[in-house]
Each structure stands twice: as C-alpha cells, then as structure tokens.
PDB file of N, CA and C in Angstrom:
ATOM      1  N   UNK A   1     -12.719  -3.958 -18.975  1.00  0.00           N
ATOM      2  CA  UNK A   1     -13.289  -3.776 -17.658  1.00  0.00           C
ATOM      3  C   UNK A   1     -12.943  -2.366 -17.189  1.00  0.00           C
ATOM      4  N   UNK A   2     -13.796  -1.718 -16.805  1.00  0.00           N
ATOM      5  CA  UNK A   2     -14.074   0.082 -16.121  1.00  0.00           C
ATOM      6  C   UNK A   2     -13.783  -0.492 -14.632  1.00  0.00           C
ATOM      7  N   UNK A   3     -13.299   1.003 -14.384  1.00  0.00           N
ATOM      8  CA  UNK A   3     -13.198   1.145 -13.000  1.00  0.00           C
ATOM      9  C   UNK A   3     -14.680   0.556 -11.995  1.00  0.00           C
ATOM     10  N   UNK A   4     -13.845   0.142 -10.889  1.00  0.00           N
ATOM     11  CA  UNK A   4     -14.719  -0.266  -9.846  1.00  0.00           C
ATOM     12  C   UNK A   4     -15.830   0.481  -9.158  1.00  0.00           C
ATOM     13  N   UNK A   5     -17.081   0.052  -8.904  1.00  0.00           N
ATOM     14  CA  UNK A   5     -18.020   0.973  -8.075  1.00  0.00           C
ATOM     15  C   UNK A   5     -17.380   2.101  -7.133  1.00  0.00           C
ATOM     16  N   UNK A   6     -17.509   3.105  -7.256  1.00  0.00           N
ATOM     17  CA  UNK A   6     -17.040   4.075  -6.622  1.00  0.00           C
ATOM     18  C   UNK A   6     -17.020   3.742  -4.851  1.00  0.00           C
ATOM     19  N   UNK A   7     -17.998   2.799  -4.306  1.00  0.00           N
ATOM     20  CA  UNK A   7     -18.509   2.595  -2.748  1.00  0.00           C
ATOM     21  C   UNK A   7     -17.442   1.057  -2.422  1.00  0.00           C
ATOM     22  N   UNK A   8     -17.088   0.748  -3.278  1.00  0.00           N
ATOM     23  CA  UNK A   8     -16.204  -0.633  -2.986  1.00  0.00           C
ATOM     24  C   UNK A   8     -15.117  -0.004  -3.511  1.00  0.00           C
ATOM     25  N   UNK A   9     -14.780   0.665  -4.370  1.00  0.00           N
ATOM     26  CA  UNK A   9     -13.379   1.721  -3.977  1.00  0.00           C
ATOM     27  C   UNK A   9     -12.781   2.243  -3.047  1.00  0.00           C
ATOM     28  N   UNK A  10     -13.664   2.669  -2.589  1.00  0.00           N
ATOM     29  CA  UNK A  10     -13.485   3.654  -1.046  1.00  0.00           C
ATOM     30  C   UNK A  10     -13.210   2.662  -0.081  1.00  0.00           C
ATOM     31  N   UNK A  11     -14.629   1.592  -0.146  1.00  0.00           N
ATOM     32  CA  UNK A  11     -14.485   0.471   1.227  1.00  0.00           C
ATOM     33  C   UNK A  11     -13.206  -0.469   0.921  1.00  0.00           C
ATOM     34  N   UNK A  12     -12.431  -0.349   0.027  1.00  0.00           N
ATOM     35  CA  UNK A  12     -11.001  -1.166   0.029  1.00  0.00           C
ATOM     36  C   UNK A  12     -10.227  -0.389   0.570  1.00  0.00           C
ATOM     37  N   UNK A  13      -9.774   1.124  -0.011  1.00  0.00           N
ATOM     38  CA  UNK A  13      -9.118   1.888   0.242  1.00  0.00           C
ATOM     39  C   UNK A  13      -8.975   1.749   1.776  1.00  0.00           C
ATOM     40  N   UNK A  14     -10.410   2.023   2.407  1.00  0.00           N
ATOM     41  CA  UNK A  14     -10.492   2.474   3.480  1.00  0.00           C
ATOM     42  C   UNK A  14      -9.685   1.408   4.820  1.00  0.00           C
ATOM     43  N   UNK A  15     -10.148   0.289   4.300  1.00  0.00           N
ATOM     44  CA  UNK A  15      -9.692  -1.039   4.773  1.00  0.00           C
ATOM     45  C   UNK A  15      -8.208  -1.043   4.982  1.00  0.00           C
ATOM     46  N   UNK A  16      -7.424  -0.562   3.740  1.00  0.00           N
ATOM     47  CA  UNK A  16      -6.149  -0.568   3.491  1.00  0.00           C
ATOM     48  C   UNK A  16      -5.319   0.149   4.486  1.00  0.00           C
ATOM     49  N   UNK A  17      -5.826   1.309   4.659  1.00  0.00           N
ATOM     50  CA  UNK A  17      -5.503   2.760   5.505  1.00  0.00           C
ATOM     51  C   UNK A  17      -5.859   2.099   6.753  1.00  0.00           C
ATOM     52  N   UNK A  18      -6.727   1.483   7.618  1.00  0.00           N
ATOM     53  CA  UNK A  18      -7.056   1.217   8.706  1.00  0.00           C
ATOM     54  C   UNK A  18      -5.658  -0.337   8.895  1.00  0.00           C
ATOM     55  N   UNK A  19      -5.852  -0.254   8.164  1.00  0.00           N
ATOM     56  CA  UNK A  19      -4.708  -1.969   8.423  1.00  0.00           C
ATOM     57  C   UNK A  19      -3.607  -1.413   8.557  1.00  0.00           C
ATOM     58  N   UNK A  20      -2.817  -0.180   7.513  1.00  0.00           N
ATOM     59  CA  UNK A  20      -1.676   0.331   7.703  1.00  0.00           C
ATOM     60  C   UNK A  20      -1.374   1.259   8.573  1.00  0.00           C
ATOM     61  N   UNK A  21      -2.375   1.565   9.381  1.00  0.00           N
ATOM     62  CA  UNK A  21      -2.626   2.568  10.938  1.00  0.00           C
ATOM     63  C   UNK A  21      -1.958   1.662  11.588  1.00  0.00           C
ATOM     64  N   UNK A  22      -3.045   0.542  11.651  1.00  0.00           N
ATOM     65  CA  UNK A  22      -2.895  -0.414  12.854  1.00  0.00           C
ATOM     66  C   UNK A  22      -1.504  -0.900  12.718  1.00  0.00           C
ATOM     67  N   UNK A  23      -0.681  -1.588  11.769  1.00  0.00           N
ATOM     68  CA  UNK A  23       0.570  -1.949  11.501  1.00  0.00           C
ATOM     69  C   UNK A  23       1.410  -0.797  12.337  1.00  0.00           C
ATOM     70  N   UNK A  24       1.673   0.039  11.962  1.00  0.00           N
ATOM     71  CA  UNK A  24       2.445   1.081  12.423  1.00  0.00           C
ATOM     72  C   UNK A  24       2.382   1.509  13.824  1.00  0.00           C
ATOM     73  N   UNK A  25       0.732   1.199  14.372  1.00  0.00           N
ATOM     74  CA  UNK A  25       0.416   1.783  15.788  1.00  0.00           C
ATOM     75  C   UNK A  25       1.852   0.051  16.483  1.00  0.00           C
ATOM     76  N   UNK A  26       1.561  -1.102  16.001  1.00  0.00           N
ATOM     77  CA  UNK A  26       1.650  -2.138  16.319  1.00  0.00           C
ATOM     78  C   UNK A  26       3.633  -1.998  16.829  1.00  0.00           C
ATOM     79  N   UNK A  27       3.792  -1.850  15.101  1.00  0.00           N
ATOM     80  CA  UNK A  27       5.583  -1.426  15.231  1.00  0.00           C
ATOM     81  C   UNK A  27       5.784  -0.465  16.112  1.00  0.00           C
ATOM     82  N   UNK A  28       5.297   0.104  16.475  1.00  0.00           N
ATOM     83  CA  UNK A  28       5.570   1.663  17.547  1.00  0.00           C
ATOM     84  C   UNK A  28       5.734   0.928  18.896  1.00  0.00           C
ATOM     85  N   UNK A  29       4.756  -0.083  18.455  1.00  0.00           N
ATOM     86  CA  UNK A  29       4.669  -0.580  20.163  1.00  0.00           C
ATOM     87  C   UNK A  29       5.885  -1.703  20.295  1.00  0.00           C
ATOM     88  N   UNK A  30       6.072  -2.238  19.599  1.00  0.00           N
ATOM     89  CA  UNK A  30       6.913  -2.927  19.774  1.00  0.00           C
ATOM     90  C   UNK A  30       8.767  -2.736  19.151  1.00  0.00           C
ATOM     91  N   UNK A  31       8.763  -2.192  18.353  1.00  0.00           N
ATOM     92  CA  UNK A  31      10.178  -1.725  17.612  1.00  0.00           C
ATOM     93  C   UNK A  31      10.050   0.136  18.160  1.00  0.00           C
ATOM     94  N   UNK A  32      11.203   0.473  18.227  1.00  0.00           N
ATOM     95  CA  UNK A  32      11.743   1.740  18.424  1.00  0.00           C
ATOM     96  C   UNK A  32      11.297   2.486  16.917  1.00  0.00           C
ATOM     97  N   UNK A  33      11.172   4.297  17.021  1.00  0.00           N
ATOM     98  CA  UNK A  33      10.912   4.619  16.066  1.00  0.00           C
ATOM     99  C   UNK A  33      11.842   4.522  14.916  1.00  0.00           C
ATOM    100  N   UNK A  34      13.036   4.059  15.325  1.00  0.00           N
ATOM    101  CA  UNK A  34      13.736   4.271  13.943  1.00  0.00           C
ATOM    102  C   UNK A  34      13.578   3.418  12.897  1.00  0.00           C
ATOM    103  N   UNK A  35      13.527   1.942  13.952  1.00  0.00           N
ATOM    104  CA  UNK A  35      12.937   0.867  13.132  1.00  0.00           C
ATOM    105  C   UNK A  35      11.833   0.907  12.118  1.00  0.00           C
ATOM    106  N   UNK A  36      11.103   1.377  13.053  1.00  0.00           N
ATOM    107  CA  UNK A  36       9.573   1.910  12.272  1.00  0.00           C
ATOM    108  C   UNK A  36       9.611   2.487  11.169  1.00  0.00           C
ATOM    109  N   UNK A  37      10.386   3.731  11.493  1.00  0.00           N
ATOM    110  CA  UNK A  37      10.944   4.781  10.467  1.00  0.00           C
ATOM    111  C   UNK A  37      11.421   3.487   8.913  1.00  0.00           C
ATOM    112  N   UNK A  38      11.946   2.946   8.982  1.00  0.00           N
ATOM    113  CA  UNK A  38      12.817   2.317   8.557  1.00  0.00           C
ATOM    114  C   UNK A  38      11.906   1.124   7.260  1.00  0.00           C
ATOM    115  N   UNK A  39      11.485   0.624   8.187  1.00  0.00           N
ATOM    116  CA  UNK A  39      10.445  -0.345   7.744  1.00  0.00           C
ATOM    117  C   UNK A  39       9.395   0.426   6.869  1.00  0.00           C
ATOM    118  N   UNK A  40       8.818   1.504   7.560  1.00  0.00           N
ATOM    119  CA  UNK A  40       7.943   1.884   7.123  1.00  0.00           C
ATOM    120  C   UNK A  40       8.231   2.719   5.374  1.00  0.00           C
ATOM    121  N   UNK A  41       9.610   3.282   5.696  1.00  0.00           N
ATOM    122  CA  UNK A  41      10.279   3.745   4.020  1.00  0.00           C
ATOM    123  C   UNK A  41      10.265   2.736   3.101  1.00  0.00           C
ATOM    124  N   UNK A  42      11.163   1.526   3.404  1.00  0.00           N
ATOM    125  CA  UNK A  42      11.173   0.306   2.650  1.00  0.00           C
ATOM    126  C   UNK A  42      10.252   0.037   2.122  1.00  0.00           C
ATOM    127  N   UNK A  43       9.072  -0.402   3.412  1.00  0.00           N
ATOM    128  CA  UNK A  43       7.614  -0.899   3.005  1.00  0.00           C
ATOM    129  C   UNK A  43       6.810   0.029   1.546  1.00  0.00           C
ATOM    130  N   UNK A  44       7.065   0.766   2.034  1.00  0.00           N
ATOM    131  CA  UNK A  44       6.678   1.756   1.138  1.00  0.00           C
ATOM    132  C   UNK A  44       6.940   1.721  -0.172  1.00  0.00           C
ATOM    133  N   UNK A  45       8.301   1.994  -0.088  1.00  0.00           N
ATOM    134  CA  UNK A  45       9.117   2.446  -1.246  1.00  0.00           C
ATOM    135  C   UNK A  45       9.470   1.454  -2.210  1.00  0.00           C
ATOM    136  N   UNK A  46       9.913   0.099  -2.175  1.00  0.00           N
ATOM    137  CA  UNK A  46      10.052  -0.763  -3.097  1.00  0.00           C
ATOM    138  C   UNK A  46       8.952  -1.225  -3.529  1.00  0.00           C
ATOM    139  N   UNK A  47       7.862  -1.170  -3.036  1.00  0.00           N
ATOM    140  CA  UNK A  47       6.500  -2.053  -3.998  1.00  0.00           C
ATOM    141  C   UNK A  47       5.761  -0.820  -4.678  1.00  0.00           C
ATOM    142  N   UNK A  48       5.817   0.237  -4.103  1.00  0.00           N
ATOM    143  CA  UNK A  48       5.213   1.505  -5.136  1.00  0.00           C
ATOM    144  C   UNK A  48       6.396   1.639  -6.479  1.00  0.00           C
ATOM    145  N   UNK A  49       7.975   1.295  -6.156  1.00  0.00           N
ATOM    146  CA  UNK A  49       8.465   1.386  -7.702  1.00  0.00           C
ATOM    147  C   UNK A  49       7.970   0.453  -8.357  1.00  0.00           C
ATOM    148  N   UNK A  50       8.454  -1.168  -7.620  1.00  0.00           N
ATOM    149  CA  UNK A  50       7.488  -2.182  -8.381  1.00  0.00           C
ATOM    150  C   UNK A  50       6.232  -1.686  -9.183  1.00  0.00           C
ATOM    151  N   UNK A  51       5.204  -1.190  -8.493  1.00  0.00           N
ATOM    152  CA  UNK A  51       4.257  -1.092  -9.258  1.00  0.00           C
ATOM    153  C   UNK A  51       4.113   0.102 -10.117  1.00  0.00           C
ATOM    154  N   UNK A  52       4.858   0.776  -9.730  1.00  0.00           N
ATOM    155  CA  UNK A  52       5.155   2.154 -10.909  1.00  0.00           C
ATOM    156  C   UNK A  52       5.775   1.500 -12.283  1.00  0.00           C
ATOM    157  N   UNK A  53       6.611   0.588 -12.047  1.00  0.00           N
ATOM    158  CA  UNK A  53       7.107  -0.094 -12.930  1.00  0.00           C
ATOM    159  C   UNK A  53       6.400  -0.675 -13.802  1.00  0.00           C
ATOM    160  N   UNK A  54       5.151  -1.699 -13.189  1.00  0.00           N
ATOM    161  CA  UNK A  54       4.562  -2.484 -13.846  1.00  0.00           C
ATOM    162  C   UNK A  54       3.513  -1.769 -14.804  1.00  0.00           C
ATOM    163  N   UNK A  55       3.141  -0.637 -13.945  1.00  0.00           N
ATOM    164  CA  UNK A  55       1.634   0.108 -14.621  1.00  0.00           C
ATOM    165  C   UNK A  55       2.074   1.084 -15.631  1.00  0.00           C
ATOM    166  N   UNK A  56       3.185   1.963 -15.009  1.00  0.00           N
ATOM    167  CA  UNK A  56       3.448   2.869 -15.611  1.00  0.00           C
ATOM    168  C   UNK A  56       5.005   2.769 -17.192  1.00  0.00           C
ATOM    169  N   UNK A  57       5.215   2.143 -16.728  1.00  0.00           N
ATOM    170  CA  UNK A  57       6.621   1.862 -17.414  1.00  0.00           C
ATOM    171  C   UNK A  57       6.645   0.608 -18.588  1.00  0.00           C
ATOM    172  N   UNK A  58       6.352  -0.926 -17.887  1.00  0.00           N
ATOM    173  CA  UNK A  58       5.710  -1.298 -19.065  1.00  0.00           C
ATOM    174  C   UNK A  58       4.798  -2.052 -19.381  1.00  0.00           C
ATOM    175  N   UNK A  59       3.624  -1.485 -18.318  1.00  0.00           N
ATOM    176  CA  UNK A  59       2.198  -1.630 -19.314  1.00  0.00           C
ATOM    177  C   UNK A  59       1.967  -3.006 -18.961  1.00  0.00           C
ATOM    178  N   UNK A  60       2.540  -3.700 -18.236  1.00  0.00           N
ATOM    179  CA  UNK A  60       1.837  -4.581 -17.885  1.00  0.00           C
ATOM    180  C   UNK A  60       0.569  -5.051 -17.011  1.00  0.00           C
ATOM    181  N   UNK A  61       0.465  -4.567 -16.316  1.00  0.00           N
ATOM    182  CA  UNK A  61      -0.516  -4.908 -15.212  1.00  0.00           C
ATOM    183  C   UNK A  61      -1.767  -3.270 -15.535  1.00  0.00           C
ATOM    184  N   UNK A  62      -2.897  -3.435 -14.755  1.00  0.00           N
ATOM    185  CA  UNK A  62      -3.756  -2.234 -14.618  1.00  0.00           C
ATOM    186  C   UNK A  62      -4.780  -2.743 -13.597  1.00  0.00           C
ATOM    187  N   UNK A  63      -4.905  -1.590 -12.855  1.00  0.00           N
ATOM    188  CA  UNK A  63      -5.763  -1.764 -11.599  1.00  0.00           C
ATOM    189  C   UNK A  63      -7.333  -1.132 -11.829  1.00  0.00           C
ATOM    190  N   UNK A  64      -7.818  -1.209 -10.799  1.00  0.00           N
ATOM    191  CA  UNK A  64      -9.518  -0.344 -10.967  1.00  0.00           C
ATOM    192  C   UNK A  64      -9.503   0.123  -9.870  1.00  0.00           C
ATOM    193  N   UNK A  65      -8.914   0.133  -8.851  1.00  0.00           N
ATOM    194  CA  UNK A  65      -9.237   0.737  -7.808  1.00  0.00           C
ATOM    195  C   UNK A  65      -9.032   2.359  -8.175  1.00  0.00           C
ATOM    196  N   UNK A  66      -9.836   3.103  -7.024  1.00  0.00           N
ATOM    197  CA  UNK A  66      -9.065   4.759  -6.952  1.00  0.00           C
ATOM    198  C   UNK A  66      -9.522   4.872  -5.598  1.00  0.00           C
ATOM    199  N   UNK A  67      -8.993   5.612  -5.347  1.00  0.00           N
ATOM    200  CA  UNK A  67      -7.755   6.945  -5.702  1.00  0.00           C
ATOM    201  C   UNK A  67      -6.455   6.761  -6.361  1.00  0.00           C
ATOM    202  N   UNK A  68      -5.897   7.000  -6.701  1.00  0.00           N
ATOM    203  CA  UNK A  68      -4.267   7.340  -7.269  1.00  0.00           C
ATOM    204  C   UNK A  68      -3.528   8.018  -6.991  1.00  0.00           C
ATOM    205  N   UNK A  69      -1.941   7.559  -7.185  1.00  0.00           N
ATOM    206  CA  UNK A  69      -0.858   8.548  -6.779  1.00  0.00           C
ATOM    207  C   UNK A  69      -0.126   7.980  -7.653  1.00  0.00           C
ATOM    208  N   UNK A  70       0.055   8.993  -8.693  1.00  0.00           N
ATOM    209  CA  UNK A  70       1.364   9.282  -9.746  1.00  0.00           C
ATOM    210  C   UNK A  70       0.801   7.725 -10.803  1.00  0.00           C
ATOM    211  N   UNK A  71      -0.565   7.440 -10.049  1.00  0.00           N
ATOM    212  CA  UNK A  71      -1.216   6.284 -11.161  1.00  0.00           C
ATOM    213  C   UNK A  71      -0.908   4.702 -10.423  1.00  0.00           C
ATOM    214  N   UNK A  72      -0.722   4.946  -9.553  1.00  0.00           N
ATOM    215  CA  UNK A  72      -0.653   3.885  -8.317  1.00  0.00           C
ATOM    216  C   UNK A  72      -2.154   3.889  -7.303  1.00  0.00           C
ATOM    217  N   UNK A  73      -2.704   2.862  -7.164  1.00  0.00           N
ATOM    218  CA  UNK A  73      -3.893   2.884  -6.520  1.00  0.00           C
ATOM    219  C   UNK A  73      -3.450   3.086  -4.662  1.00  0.00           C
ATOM    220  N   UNK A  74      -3.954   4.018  -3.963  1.00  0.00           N
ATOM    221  CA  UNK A  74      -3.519   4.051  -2.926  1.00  0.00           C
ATOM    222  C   UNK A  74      -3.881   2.403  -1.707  1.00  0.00           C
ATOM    223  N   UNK A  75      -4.561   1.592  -2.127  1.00  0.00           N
ATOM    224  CA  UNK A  75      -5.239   0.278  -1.481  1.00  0.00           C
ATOM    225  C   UNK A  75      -3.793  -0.612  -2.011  1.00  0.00           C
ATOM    226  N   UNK A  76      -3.458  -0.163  -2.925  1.00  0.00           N
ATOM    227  CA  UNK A  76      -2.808  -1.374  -3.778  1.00  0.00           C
ATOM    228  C   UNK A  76      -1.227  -1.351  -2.516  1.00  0.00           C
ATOM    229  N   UNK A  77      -0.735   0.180  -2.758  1.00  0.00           N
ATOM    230  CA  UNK A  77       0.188   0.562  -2.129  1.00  0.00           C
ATOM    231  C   UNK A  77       0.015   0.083  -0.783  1.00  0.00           C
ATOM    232  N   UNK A  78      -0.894   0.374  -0.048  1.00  0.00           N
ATOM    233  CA  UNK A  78      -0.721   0.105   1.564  1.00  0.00           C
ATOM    234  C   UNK A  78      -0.704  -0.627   1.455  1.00  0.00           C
ATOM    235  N   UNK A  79      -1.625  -1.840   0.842  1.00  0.00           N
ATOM    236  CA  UNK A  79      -1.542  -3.450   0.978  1.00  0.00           C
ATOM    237  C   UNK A  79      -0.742  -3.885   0.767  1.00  0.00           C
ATOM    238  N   UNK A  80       0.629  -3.955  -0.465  1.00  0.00           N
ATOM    239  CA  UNK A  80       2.252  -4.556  -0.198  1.00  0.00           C
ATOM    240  C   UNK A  80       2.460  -4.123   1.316  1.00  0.00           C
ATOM    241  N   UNK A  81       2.054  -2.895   2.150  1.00  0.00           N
ATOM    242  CA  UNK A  81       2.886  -2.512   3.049  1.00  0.00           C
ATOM    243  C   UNK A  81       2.343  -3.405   4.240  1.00  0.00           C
ATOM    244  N   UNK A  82       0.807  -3.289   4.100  1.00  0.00           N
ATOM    245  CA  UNK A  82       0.307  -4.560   5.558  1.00  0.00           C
ATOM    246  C   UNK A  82       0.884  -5.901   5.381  1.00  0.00           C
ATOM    247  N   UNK A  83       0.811  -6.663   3.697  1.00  0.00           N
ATOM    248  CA  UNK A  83       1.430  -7.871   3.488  1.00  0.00           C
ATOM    249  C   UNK A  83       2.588  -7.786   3.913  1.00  0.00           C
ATOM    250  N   UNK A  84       3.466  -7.029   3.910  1.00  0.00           N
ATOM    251  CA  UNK A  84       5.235  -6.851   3.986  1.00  0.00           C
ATOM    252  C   UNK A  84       5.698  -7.232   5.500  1.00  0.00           C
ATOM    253  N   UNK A  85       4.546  -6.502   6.241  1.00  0.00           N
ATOM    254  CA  UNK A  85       4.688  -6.318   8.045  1.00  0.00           C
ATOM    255  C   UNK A  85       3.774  -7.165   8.453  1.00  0.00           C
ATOM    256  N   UNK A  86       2.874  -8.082   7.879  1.00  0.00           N
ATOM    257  CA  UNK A  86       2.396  -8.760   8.683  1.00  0.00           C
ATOM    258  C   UNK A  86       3.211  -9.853   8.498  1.00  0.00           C
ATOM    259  N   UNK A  87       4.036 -10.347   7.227  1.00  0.00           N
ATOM    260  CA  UNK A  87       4.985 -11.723   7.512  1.00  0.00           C
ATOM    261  C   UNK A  87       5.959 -11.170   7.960  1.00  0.00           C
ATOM    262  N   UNK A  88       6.557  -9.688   8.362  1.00  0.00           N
ATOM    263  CA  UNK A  88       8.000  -9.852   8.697  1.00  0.00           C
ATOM    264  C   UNK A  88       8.093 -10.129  10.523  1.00  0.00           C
ATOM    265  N   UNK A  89       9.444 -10.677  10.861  1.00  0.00           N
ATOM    266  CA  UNK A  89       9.766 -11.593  11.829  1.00  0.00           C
ATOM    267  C   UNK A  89       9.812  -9.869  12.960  1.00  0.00           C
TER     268      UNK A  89
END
C-alpha cells in the first residue's frame, strides 16, 4: 500500500493541527502556562519517541500519511497529543 491521496493527507493533517490549537487554546484557559508548558512537552515528547521507535528503529509499524518529521507523520504526532489531553483529568 502507497501513500495516501495527497487531499486526505492534508485534510487529516489539517484536522490534527486544528484539534491541537484548540487543546492548548483550552489548557491556557484553564491550567496556568507552566502547566501547559508542561503537558504540552510530555504530550509531545513521549509518543513521537514511541513512534520514532516503532517506525524508525524497529520497523515495525509504517504510516501513509505526510508530511513528516525525522519520518514521523505530523497527524500521527498531534493526534497522541489531542488523545493524551482529551482523557487527561
């Protein structure tokens, strides 16, 4: 299986980025920036190694989406980060 239609690439991506706006506009409003700050590194940072891990290291998993970073789909990334903050308390 080839990469995804270039127009449902984008419209995930895009989706992704608008959800992880809104998350962050959301934490701002309600948690102090450090929190934010905070959350927002975490969020970040452990599911992009995860998946650096999986794609890049050993070969398990492979995505179709693009864009990429360092071979990480940028939809894939924000989305651990909206999933992460929309269940946390």
């Amino acid at each position: 299986m080839g990469r995804l239609d270039p127009r449902l690439s984008k419209s995930i991506t895009t989706q992704a980025v608008v959800g992880a706006g809104l998350s962050l506009a959301h934490s701002l409003c309600t948690r102090d920036f450090r929190r934010t700050l905070l959350f927002g590194v975490l969020g970040h940072t452990m599911p992009a190694l995860g998946e650096y891990a999986s794609i890049d290291v050993l070969k398990v998993l492979r995505h179709h989406v693009e864009p990429l970073a360092k071979g990480i789909p940028w939809a894939v990334a924000l989305g651990w980060y909206n999933v992460g903050y929309g269940t946390s308390p």
